[in-house]
Protein backbone atom coordinates (compact mmCIF):
# COMPACT_ATOMS: atom_id res chain seq x y z
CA UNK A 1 -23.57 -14.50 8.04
CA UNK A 2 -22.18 -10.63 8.16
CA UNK A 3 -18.43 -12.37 8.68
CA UNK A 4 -19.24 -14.10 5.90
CA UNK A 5 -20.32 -11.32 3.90
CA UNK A 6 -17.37 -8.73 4.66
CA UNK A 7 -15.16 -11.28 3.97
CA UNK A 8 -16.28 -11.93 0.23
CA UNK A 9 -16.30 -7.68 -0.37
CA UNK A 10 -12.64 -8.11 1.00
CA UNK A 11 -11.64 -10.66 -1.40
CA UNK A 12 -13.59 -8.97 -4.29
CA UNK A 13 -11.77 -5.87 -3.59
CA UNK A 14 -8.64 -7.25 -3.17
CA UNK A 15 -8.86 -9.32 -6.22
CA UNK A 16 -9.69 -5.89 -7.89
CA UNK A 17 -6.88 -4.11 -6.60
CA UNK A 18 -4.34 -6.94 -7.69
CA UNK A 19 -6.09 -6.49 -11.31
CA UNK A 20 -5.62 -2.57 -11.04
CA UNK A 21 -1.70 -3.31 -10.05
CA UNK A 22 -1.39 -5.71 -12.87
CA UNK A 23 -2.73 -3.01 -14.98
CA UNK A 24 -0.15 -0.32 -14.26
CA UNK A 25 2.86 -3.02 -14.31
CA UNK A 26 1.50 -3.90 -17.71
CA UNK A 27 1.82 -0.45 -19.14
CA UNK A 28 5.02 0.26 -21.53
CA UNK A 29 7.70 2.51 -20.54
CA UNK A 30 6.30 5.65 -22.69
CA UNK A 31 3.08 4.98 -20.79
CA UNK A 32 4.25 4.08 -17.23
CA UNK A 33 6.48 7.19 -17.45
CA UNK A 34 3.66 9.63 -18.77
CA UNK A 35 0.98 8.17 -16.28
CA UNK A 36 3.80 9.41 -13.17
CA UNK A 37 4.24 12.56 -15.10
CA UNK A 38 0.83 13.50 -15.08
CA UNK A 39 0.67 12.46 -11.11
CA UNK A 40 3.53 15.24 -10.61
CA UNK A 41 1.43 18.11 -12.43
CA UNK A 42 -1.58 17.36 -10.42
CA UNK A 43 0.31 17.77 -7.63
CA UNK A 44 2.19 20.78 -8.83
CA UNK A 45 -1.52 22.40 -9.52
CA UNK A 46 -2.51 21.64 -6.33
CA UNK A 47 0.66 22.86 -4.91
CA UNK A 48 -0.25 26.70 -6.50
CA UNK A 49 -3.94 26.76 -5.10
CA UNK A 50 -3.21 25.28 -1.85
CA UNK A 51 0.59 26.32 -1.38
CA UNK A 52 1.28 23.51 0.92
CA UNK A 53 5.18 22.76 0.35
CA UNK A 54 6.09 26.16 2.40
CA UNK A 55 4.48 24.26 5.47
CA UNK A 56 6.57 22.45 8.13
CA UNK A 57 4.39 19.17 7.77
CA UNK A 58 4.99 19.06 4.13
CA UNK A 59 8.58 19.15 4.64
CA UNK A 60 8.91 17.06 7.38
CA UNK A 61 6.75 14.42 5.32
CA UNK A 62 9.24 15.17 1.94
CA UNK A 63 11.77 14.43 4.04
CA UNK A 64 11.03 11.78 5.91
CA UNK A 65 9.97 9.80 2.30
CA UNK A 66 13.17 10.74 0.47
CA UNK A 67 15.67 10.62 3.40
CA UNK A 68 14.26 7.37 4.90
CA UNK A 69 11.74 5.20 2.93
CA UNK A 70 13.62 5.94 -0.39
CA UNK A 71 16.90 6.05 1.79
CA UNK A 72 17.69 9.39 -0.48
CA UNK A 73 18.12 7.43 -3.95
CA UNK A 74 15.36 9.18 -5.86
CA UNK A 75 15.41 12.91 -6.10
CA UNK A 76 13.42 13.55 -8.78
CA UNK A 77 9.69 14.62 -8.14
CA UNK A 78 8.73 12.09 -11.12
CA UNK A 79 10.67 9.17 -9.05
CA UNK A 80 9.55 9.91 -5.95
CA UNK A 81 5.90 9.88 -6.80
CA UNK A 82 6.18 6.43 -8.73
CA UNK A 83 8.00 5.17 -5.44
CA UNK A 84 5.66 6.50 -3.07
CA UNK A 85 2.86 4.84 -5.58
CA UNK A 86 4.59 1.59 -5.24
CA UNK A 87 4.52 2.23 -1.47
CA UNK A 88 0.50 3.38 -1.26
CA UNK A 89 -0.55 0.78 -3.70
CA UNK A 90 1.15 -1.87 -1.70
CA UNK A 91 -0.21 -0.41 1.46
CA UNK A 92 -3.54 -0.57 0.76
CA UNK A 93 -2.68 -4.41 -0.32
CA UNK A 94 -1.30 -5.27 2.89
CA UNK A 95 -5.24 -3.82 4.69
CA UNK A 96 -6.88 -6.02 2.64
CA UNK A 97 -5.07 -8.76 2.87
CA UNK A 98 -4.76 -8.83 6.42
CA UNK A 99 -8.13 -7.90 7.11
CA UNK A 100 -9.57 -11.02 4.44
CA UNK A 101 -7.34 -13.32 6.88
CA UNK A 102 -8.72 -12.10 9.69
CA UNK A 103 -12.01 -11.83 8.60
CA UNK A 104 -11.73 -15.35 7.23
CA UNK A 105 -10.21 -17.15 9.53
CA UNK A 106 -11.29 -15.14 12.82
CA UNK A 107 -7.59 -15.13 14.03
CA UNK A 108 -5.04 -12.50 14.52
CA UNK A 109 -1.96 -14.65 13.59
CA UNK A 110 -3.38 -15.71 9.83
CA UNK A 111 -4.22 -12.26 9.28
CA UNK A 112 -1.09 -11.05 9.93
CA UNK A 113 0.65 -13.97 7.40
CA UNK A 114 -1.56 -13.08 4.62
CA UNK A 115 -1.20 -9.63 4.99
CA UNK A 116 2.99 -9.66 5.64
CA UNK A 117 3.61 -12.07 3.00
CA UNK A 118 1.31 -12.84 -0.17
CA UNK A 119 1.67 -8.63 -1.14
CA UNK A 120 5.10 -9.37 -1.52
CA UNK A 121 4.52 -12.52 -3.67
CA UNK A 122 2.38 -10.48 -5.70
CA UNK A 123 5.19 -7.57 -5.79
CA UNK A 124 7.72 -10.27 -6.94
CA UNK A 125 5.25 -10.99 -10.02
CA UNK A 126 4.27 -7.74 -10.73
CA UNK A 127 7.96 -6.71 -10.99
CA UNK A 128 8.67 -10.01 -12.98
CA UNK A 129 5.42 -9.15 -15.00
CA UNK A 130 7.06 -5.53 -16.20
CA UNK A 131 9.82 -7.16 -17.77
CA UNK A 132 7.12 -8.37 -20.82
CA UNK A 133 6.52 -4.92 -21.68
CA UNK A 134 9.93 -3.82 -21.61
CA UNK A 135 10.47 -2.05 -18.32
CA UNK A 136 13.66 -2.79 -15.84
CA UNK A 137 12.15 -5.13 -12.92
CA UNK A 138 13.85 -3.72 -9.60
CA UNK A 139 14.17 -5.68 -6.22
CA UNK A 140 14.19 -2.04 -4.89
CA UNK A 141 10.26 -1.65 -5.67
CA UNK A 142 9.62 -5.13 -4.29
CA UNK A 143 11.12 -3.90 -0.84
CA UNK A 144 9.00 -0.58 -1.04
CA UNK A 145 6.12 -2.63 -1.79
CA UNK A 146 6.60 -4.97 1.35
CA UNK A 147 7.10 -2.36 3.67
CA UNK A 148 3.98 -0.43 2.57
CA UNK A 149 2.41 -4.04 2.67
CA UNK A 150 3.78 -4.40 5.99
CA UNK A 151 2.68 -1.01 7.88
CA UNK A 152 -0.56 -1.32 6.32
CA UNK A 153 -0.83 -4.83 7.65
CA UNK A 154 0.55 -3.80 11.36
CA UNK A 155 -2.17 -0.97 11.35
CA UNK A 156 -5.29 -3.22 11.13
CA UNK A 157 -3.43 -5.85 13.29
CA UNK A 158 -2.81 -3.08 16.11
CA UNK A 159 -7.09 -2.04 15.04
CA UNK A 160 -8.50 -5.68 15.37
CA UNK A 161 -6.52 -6.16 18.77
CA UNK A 162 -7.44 -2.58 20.39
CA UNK A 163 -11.22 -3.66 19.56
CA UNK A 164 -11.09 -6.90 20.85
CA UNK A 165 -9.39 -5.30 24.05
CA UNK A 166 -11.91 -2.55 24.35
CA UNK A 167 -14.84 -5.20 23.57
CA UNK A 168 -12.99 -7.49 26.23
CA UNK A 169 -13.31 -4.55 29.01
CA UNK A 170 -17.05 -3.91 28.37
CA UNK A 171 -18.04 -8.17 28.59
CA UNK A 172 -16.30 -7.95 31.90
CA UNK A 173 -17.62 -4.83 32.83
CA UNK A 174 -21.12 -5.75 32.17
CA UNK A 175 -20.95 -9.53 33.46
C-alpha cells in the first residue's frame, strides 16, 4: 500500500511540474524575458552579500556550464540563466519521471524509459507550445532539456540500484 501511495505523490507532482513548465512556455516574450531578468538580479544581490563568483568552485561551475553544457553559445548572464533553467527544470522532470516508473512498475528498466524519454516529449511540446505566444521554438532547448532529463534520470537509476545492492548484502548477511 506505501508503493502505492508514493507512487500517486510522484505522479501528482509530476503532473504539477509539467503544469508549472507549461506555465513559463506560455508566457510572451516581454514576460519570459523579464521573468529571466529578474532571476539574474537575484543572483547579482546574492552575489554582493555572499561574494561567491571570486571562489574557485564558482568558476569552475561558470565554466563548466558555458564552455560545455551550453558548448560556449550563450554569454550573456540573462541567457545563461534561462538555459541553465531549461536544464534544472528538465532535471527535476527526468527524477520524477524515473522514479514514478520505478515506483510503478517495480523495475529498473521502465524507470529508466520513462524518465530518458517522455521529458523530452514533453520538451518537444513545450517548445512547440511557445510558438502560440510568439516566442522562437529552438531544438537547442529541447537538447538541454533531455540532457538535464537524462542526468537526473541516471542519478535515481544509479540510487535505486546502490539500495537494492546494499539491501541485497544485508538479506544475505542476515540469512
Amino acid at each position: 500500500m506505501r508503493r502505492k501511495h508514493l507512487g500517486i505523490i510522484f505522479f501528482l507532482v509530476f503532473i504539477l511540474w509539467t503544469v508549472m513548465i507549461f506555465y513559463f512556455s506560455s508566457q510572451p516574450p516581454n514576460i519570459s524575458h523579464s521573468q529571466s531578468s529578474m532571476a539574474v538580479r537575484i543572483l547579482r544581490k546574492a552575489n554582493e552579500i555572499f561574494d561567491i563568483t571570486d571562489s574557485r568552485i564558482y568558476q569552475k561551475g561558470e565554466s563548466l556550464i558555458k564552455d560545455v553544457l551550453l558548448m560556449g553559445r550563450y554569454k550573456t548572464s540573462n541567457a545563461v540563466v534561462r538555459k541553465s533553467a531549461h536544464f534544472g527544470i528538465y532535471f527535476v522532470l527526468g527524477i520524477l519521471c524515473s522514479s514514478f516508473g520505478y515506483i510503478y512498475s517495480g523495475k529498473i528498466f521502465i524507470g529508466f524509459l520513462l524518465g530518458a524519454s517522455l521529458p523530452v516529449a514533453i520538451a518537444v511540446l513545450d517548445e512547440f507550445n511557445q510558438g502560440f505566444v510568439g516566442r522562437i521554438s529552438s531544438l537547442n532547448d529541447v537538447i538541454i532539456d533531455g540532457v538535464g532529463a537524462f542526468i537526473g534520470t541516471v542519478i535515481v537509476i544509479c540510487i535505486i540500484m546502490i539500495v537494492k545492492g546494499i539491501s541485497a548484502v544485508k538479506a544475505k548477511s542476515s540469512k
